[in-house]
N, C-alpha and C. Protein backbone atom coordinates (compact mmCIF):
# COMPACT_ATOMS: atom_id res chain seq x y z
N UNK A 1 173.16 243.03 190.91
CA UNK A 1 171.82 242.52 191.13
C UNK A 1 171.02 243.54 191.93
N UNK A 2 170.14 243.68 191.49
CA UNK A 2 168.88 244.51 191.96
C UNK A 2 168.09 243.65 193.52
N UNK A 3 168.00 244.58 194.44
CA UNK A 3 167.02 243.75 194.84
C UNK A 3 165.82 244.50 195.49
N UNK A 4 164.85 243.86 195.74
CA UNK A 4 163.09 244.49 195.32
C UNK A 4 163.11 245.08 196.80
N UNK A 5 162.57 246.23 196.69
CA UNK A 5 161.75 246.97 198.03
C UNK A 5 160.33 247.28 197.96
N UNK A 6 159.43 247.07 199.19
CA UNK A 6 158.22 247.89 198.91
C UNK A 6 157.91 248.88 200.05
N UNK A 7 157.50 249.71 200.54
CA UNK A 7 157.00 250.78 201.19
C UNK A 7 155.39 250.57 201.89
N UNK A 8 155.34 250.45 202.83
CA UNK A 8 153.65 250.37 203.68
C UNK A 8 154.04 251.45 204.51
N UNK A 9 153.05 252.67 204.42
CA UNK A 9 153.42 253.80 204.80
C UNK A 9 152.22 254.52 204.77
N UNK A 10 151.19 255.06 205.65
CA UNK A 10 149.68 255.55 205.79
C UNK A 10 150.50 257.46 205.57
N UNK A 11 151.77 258.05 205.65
CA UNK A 11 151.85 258.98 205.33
C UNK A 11 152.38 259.20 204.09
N UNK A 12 151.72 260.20 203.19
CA UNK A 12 152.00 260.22 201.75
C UNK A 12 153.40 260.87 201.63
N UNK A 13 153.91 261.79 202.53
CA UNK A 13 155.10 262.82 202.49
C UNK A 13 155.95 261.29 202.47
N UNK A 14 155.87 260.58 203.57
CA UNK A 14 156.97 259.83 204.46
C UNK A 14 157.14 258.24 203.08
N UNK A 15 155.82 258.00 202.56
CA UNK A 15 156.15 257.05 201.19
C UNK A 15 157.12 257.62 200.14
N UNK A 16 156.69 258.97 200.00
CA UNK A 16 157.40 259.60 199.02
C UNK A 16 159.30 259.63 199.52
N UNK A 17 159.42 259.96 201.16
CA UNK A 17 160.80 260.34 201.03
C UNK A 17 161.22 259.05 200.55
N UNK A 18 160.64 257.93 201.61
CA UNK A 18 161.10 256.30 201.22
C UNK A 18 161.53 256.10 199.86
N UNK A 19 160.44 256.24 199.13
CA UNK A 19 160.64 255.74 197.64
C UNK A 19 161.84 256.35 196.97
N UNK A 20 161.99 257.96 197.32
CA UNK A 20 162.65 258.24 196.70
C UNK A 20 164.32 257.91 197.18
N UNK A 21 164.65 257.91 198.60
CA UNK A 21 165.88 256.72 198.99
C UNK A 21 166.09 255.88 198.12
N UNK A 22 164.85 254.52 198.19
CA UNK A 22 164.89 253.19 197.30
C UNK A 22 165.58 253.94 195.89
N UNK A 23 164.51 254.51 195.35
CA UNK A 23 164.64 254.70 194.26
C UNK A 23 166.44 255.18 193.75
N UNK A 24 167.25 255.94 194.67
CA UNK A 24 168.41 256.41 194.52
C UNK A 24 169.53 255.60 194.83
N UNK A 25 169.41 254.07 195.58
CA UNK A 25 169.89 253.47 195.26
C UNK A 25 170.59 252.35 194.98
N UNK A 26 171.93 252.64 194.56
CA UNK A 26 171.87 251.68 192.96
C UNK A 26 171.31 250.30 193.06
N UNK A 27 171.78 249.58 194.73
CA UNK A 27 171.78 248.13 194.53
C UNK A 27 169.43 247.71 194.74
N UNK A 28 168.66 249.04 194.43
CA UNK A 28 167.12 248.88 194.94
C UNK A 28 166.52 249.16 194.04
N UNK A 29 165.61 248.17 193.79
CA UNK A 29 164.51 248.61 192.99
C UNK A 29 162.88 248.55 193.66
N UNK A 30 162.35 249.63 193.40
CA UNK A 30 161.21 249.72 194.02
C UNK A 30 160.22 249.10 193.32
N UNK A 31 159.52 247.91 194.60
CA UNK A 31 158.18 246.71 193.59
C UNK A 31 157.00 248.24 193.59
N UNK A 32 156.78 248.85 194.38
CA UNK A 32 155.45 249.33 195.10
C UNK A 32 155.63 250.33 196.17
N UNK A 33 154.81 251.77 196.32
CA UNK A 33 154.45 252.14 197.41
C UNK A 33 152.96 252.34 197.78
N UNK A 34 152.72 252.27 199.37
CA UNK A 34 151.59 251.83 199.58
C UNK A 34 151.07 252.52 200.74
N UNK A 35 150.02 252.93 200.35
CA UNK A 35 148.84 253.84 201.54
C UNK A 35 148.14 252.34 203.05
N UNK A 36 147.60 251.55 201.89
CA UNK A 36 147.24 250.32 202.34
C UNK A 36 147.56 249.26 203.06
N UNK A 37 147.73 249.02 204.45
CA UNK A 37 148.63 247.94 204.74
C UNK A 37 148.14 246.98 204.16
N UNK A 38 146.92 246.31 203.63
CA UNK A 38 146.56 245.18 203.10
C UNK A 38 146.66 245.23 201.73
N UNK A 39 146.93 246.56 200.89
CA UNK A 39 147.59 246.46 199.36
C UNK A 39 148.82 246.08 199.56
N UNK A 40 149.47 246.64 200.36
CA UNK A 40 151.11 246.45 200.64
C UNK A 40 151.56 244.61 200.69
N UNK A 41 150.38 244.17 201.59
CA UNK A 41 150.73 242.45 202.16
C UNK A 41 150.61 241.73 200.67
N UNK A 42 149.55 242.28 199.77
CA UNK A 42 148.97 241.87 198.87
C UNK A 42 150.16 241.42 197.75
N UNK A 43 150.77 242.72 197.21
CA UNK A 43 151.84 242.83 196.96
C UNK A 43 153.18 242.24 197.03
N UNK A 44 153.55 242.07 198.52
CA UNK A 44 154.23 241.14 198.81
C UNK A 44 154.18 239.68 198.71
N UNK A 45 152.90 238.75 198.41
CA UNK A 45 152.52 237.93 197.89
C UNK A 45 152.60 237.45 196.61
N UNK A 46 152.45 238.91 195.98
CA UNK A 46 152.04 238.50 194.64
C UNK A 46 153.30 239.16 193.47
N UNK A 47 154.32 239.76 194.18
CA UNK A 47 155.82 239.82 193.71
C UNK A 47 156.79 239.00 194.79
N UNK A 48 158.21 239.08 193.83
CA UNK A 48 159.21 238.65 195.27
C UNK A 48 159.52 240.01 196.09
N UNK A 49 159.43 239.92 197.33
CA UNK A 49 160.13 241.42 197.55
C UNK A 49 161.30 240.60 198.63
N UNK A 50 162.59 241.66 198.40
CA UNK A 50 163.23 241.45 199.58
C UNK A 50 163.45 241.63 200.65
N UNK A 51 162.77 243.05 200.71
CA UNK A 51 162.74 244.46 201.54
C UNK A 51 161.44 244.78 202.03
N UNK A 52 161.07 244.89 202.96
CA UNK A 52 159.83 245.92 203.53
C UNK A 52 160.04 247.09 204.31
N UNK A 53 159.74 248.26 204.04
CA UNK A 53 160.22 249.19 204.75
C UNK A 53 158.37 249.67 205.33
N UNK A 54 158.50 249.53 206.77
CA UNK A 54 156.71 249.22 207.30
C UNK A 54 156.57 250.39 208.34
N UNK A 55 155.34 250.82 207.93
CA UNK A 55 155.24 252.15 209.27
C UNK A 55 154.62 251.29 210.30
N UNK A 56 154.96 251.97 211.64
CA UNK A 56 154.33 251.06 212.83
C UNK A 56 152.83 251.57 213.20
N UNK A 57 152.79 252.81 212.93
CA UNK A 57 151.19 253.12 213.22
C UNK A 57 150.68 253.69 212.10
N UNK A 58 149.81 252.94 211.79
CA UNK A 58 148.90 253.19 210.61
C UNK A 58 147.27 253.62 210.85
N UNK A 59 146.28 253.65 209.83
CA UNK A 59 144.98 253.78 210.56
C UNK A 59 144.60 252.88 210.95
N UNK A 60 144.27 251.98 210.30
CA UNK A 60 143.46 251.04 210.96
C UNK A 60 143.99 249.82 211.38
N UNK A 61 145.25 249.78 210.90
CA UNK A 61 146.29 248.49 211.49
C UNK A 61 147.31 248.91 211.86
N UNK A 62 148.21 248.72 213.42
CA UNK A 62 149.86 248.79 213.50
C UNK A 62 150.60 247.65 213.09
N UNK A 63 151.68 247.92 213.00
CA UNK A 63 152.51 246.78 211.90
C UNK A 63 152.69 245.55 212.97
N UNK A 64 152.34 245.83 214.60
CA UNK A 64 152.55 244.46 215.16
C UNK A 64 151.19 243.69 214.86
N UNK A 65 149.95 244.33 215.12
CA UNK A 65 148.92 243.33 214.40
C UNK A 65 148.97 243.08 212.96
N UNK A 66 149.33 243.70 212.13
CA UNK A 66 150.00 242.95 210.62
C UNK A 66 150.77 241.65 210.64
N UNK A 67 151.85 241.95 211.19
CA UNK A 67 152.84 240.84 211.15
C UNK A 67 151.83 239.64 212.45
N UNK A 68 151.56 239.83 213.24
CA UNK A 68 150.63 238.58 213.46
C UNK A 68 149.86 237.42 212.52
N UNK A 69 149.03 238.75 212.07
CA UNK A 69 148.24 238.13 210.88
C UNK A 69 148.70 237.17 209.71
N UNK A 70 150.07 237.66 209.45
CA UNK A 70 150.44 236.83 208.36
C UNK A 70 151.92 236.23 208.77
N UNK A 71 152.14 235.55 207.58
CA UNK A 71 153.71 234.99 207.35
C UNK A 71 154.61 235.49 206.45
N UNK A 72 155.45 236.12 206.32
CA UNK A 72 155.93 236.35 205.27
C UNK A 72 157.12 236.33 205.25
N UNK A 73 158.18 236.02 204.38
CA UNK A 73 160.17 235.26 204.57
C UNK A 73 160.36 236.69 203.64
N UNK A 74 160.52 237.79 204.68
CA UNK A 74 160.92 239.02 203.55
C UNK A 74 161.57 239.92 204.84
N UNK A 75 162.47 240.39 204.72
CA UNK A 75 163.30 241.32 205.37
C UNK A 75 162.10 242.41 205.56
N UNK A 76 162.08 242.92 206.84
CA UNK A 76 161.07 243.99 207.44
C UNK A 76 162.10 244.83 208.02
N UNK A 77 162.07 246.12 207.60
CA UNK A 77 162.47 247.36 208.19
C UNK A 77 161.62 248.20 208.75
N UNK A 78 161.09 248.32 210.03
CA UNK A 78 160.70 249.02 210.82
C UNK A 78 160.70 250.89 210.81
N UNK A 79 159.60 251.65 210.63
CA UNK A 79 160.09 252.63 210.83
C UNK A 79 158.77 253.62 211.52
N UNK A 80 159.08 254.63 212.55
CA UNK A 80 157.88 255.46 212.91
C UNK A 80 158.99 256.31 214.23
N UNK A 81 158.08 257.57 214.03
CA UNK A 81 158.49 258.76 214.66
C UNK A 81 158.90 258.76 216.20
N UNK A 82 158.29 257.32 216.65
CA UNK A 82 158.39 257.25 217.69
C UNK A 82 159.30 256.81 218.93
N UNK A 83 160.20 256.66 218.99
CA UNK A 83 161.41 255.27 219.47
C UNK A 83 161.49 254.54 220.35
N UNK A 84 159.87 254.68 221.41
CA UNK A 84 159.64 253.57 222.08
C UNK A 84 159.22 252.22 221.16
N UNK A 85 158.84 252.06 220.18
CA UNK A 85 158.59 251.09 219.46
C UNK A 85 159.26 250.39 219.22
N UNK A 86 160.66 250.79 219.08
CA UNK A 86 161.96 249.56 218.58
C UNK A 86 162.46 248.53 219.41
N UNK A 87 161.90 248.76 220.54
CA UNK A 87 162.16 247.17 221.63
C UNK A 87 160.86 246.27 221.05
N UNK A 88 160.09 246.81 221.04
CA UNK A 88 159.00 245.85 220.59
C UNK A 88 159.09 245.34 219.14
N UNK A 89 159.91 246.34 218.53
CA UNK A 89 160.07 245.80 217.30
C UNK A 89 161.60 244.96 217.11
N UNK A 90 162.22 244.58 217.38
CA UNK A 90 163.07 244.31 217.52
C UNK A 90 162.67 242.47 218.37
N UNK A 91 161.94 242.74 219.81
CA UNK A 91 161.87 241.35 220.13
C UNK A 91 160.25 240.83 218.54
N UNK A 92 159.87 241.76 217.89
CA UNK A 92 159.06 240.99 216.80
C UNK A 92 160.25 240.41 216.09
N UNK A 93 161.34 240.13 216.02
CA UNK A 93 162.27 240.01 215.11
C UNK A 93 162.29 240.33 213.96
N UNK A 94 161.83 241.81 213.75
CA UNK A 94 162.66 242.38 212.62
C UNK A 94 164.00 242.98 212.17
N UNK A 95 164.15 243.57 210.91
CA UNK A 95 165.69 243.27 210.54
C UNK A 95 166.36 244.56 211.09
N UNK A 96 165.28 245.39 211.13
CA UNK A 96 165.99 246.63 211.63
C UNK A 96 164.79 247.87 212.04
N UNK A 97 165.25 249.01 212.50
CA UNK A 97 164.02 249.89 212.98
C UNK A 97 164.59 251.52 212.85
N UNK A 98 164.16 252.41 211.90
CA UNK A 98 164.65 253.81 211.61
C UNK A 98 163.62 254.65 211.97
N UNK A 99 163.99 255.64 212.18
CA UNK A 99 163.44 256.78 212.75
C UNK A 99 163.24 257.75 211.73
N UNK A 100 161.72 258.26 212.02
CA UNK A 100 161.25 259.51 211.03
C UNK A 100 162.09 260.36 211.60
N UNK A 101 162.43 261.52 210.38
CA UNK A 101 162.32 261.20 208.99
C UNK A 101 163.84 260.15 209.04
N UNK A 102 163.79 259.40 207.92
CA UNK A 102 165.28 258.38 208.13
C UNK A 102 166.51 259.88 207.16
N UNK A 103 167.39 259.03 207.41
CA UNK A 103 168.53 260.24 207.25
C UNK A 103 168.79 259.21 206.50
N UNK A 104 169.71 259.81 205.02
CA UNK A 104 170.20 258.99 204.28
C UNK A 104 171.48 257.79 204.59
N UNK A 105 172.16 258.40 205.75
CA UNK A 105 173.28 257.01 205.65
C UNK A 105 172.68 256.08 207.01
N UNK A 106 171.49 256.53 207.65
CA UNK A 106 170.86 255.43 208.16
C UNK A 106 170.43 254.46 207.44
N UNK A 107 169.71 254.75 206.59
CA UNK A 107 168.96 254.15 205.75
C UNK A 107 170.23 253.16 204.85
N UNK A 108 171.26 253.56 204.55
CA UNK A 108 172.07 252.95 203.46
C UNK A 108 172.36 252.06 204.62
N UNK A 109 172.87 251.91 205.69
CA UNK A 109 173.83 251.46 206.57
C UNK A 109 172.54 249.85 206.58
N UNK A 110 171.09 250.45 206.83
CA UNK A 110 170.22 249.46 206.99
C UNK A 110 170.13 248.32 205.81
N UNK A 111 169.80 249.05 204.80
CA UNK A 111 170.01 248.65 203.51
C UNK A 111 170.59 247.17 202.95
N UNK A 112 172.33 247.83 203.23
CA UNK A 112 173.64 247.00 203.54
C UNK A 112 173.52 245.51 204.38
N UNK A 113 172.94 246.04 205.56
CA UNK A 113 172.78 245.01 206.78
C UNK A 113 171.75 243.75 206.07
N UNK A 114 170.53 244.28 205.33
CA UNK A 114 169.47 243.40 204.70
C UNK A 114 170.26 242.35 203.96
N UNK A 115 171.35 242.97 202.42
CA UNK A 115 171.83 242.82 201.80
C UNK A 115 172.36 241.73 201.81
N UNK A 116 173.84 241.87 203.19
CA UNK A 116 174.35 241.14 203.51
C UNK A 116 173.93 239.62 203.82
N UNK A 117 172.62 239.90 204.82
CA UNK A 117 172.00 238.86 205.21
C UNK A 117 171.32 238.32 204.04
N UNK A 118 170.63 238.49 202.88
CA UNK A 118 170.26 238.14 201.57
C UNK A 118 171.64 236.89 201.17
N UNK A 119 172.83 237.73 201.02
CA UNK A 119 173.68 237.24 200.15
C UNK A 119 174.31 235.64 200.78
N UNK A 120 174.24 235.88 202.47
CA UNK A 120 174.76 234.81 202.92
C UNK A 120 173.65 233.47 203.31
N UNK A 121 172.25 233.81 202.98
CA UNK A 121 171.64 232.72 202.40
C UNK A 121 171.05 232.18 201.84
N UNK A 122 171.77 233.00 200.41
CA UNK A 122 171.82 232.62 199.16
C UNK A 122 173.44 231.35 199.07
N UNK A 123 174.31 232.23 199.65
CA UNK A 123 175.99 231.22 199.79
C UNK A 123 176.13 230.00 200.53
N UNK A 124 174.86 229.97 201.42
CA UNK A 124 175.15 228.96 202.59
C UNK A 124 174.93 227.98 202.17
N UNK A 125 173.92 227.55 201.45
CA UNK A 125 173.54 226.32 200.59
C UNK A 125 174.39 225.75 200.02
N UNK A 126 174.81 226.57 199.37
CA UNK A 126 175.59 225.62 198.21
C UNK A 126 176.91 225.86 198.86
N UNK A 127 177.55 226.37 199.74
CA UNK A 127 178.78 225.77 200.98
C UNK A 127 178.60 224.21 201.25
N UNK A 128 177.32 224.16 202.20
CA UNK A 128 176.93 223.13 202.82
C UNK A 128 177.10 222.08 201.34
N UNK A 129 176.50 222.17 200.66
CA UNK A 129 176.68 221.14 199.67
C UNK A 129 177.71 220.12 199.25
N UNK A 130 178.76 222.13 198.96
CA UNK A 130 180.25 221.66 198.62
C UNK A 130 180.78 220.38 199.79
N UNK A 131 181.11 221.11 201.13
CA UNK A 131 181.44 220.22 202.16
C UNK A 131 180.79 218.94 202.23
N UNK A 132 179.37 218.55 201.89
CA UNK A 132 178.96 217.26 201.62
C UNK A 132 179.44 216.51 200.93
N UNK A 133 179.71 216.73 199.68
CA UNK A 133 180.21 216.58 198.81
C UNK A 133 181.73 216.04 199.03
N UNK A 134 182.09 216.93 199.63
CA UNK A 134 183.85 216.21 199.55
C UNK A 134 183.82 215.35 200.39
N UNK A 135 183.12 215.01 202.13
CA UNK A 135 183.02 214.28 202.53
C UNK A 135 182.95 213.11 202.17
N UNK A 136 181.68 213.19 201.52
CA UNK A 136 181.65 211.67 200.84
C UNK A 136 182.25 211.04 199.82
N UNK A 137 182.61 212.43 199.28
CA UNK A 137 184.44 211.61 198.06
C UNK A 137 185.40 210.55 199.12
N UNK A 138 185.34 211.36 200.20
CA UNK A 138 186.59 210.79 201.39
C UNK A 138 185.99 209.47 201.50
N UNK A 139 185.41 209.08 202.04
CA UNK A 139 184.01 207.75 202.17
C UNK A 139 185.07 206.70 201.51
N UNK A 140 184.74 207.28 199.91
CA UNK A 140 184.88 206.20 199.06
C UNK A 140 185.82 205.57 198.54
């Protein structure tokens, strides 16, 4: 299974390395990359994404007044040159926070971590179910 990434990124070099990560691999497919933080949100609305990989300083918006602004149930990966930002990003509760430029087994290691968390609540549901389920066989 594929699952969707998009890129909000005001530097064109730093979209490009992104995309081309996503793009390499296997378990990512790229929805979008984006100059725009408000094409980017747009996007995310108007596909499923699983993934956000978000620059923290942009022009005219940083990604903590973004994520104010809206709501969105999508894994956010944090990223900018800077590394005082990752306490702040981190109590924003995002999923994770990489450093320009990202190095490839950072990035995979992050990836993984999203993944994981995807897969287990997608499983948890229908656990909980099962266990309902037998319970109330016992009941009867």
């Amino acid at each position: 299974m594929k699952y969707t990434a998009l890129v909000i990124d005001d530097s064109s070099i730093q979209r490009l390395a992104t995309s081309i990560l996503i793009k390499n691999h296997p378990d990512l497919k790229l929805i979008g990359s984006h100059e725009s933080p408000y094409e980017g949100i747009k996007a995310i609305y108007d596909h499923k994404v699983d993934m956000v990989f978000l620059d923290v300083l942009m022009d005219k918006v940083n990604a903590f007044e973004l994520l104010d602004s809206i709501e969105i149930n999508t894994a956010i990966i944090m990223n900018s040159t800077w590394a005082n930002f990752a306490k702040k990003a981190f109590d924003y509760g995002i999923d994770d926070f990489l450093m320009k430029p990202m190095r490839k087994t950072r990035f995979e290691r992050a990836v993984s971590k999203i993944i994981n968390e995807i897969e287990l609540k997608r499983i948890k549901p229908v656990k909980t179910y099962t266990v309902l389920k037998r319970f109330s066989s016992l009941e009867s």
